[in-house]
C-alpha atoms as a PDB file:
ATOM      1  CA  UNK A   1      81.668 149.598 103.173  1.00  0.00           C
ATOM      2  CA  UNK A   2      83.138 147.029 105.584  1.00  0.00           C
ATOM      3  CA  UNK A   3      81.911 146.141 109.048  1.00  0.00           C
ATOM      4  CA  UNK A   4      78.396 146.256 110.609  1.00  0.00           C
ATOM      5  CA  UNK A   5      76.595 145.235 114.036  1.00  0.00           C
ATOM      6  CA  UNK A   6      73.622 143.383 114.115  1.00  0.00           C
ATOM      7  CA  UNK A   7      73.281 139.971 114.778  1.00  0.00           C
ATOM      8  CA  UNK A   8      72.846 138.324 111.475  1.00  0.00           C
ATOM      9  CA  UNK A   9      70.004 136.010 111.805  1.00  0.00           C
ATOM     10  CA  UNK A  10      69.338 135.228 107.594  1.00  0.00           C
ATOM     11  CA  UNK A  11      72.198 137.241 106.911  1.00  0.00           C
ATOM     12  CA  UNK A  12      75.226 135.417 104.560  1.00  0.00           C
ATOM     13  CA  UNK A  13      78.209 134.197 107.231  1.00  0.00           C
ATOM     14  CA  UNK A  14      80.724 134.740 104.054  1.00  0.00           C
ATOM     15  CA  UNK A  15      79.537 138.682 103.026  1.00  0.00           C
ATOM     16  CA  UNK A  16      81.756 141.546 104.905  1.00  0.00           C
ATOM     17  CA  UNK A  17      80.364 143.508 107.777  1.00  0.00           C
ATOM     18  CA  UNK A  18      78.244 146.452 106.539  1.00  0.00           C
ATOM     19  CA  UNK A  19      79.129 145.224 102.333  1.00  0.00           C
ATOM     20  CA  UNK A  20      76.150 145.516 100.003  1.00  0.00           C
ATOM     21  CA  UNK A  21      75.570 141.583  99.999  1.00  0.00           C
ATOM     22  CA  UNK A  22      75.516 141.905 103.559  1.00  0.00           C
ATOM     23  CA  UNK A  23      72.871 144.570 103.582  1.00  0.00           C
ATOM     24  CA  UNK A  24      70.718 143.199 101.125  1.00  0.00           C
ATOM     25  CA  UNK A  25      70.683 139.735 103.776  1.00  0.00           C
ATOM     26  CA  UNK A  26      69.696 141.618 106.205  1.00  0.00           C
ATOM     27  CA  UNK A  27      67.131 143.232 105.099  1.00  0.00           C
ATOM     28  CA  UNK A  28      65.043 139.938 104.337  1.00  0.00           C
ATOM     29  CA  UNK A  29      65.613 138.640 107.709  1.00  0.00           C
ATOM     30  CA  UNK A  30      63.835 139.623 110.676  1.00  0.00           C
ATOM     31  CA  UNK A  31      60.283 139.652 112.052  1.00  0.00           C
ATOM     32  CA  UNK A  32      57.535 142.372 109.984  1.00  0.00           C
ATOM     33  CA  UNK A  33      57.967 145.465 112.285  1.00  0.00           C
ATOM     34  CA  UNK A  34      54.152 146.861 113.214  1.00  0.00           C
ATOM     35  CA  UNK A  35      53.838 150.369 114.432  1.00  0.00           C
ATOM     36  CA  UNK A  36      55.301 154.425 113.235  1.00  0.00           C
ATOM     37  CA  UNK A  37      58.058 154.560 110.917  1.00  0.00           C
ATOM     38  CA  UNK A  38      61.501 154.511 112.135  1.00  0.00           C
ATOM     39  CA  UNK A  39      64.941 155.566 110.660  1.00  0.00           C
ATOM     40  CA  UNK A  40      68.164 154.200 112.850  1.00  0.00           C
ATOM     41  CA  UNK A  41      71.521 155.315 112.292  1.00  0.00           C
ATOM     42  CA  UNK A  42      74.327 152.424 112.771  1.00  0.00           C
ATOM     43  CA  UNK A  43      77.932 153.483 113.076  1.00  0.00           C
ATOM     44  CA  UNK A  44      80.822 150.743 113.837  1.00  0.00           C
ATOM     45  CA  UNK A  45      84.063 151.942 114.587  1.00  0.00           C
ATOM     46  CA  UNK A  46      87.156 150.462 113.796  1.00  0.00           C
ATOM     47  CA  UNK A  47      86.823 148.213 110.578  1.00  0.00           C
ATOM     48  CA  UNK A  48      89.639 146.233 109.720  1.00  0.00           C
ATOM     49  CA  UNK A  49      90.744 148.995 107.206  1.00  0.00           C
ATOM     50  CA  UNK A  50      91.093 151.191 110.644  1.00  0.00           C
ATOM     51  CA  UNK A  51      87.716 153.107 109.441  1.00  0.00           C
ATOM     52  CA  UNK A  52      84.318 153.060 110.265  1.00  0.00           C
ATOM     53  CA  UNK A  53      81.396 151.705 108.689  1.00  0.00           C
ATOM     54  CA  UNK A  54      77.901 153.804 108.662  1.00  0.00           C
ATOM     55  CA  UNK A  55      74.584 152.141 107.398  1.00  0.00           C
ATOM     56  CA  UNK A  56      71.169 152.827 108.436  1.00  0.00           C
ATOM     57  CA  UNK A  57      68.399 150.820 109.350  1.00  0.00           C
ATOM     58  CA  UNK A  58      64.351 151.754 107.930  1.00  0.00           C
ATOM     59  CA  UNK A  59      61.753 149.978 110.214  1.00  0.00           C
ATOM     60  CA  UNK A  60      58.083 150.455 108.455  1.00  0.00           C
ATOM     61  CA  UNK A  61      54.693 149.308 109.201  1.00  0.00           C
ATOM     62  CA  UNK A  62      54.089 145.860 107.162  1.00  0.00           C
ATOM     63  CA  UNK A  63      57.544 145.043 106.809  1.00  0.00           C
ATOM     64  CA  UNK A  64      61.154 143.139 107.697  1.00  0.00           C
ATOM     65  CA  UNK A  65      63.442 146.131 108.295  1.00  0.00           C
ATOM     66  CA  UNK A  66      65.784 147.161 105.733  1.00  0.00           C
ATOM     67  CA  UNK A  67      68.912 148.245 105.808  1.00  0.00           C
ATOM     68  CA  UNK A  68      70.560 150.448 103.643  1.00  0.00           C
ATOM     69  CA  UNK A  69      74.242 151.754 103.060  1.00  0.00           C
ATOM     70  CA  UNK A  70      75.416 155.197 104.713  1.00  0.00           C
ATOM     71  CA  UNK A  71      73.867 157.774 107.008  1.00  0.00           C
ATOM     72  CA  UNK A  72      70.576 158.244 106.993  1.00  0.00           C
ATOM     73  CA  UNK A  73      71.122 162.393 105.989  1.00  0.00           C
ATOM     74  CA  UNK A  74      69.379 163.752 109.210  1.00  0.00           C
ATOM     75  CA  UNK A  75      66.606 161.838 108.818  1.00  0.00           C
ATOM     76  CA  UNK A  76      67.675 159.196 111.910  1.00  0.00           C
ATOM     77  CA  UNK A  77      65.083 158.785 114.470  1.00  0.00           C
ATOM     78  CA  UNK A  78      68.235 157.596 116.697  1.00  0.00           C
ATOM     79  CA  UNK A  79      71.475 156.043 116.297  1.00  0.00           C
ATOM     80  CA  UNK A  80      73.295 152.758 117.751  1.00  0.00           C
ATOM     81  CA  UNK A  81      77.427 153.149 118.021  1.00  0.00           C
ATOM     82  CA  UNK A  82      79.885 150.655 118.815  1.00  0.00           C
ATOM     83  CA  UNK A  83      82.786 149.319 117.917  1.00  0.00           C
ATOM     84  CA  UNK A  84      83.845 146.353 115.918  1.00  0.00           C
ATOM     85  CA  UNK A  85      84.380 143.940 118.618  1.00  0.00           C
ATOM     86  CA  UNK A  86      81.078 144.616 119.673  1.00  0.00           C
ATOM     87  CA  UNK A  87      79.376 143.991 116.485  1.00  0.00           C
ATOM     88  CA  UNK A  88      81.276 141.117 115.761  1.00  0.00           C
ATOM     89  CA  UNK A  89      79.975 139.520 119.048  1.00  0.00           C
ATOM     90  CA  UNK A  90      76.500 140.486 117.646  1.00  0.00           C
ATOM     91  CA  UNK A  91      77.424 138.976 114.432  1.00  0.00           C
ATOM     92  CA  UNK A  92      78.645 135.706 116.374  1.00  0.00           C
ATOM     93  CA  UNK A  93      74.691 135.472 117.555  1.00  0.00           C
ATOM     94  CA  UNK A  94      75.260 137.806 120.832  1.00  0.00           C
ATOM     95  CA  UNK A  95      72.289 139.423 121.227  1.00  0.00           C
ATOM     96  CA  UNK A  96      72.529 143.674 120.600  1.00  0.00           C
ATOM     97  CA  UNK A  97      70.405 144.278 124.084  1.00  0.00           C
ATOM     98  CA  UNK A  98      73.667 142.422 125.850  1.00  0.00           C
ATOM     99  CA  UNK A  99      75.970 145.507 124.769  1.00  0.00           C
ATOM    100  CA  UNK A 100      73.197 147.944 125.489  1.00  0.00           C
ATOM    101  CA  UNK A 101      73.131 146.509 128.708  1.00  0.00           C
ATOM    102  CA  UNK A 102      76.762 146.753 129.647  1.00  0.00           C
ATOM    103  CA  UNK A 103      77.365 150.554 127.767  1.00  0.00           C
ATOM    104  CA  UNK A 104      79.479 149.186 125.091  1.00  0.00           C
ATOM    105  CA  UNK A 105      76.727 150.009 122.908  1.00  0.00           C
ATOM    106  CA  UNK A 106      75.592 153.962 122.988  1.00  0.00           C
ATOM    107  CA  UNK A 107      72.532 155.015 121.669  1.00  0.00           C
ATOM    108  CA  UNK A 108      71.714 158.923 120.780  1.00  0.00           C
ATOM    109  CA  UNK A 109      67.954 160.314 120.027  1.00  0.00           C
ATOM    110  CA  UNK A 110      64.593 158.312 121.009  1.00  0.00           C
ATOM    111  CA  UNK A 111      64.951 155.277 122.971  1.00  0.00           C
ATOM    112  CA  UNK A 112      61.762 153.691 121.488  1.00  0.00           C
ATOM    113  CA  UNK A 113      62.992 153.013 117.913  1.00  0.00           C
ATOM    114  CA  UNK A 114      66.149 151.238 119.206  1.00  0.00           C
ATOM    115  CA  UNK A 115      63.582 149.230 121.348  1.00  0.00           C
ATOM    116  CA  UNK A 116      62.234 147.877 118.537  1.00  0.00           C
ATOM    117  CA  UNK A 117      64.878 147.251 116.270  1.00  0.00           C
ATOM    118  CA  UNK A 118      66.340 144.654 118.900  1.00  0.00           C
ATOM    119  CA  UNK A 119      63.089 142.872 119.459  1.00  0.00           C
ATOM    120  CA  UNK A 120      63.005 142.511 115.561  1.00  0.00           C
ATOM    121  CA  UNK A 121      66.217 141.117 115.167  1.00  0.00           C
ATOM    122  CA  UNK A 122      66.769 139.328 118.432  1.00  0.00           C
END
């Protein structure tokens, strides 16, 4: 894997965007989620290998959301796209709601689970 988008609040400022130290970082930052299970699909485009990176993000009741390498295999509640410059803005501490706001960042399925995977991590 290579490049991710979420800010990185806990996350190590060394590990590669979307690499499995990066992942595992991730996953114990954040606030405990409280509510229905969610499954969020994260795709970057444009890694500095010219590729993509895909991970996926599990928000359930009771705890910090974890993310996890690849697609989530159909089982995505919704899924966040955007492309590297965007996430490494997030990764620079820009909040993900700012490129949400201004369409860099596209969203496909229910609204609600992307809802509160930024109010986790922001």
């Amino acid at each position: 894997m290579s490049d991710d988008p979420i800010p990185t609040g806990g996350a190590d400022p060394d590990a590669e965007l979307g690499s499995d130290a990066w992942l595992a970082s991730r996953s114990g930052a954040g606030a405990v989620y409280h509510g229905e299970p969610y499954i969020i699909d994260v795709m970057v485009s444009g890694d500095r290998s010219g590729q993509g990176t895909t991970y996926h993000v599990v928000l359930e009741d009771g705890a910090t959301p974890q993310f996890r390498p690849g697609a989530a295999g159909g089982h995505a509640s919704a899924t966040l796209e955007m492309s590297r410059s965007e996430a490494e803005g997030q990764r620079s501490g820009q909040h993900p709601v700012v490129g949400y706001m201004r369409g860099s960042t596209k969203t496909k399925g229910a609204t609600r689970p992307i809802y509160e995977f930024f109010r986790l991590i922001g």
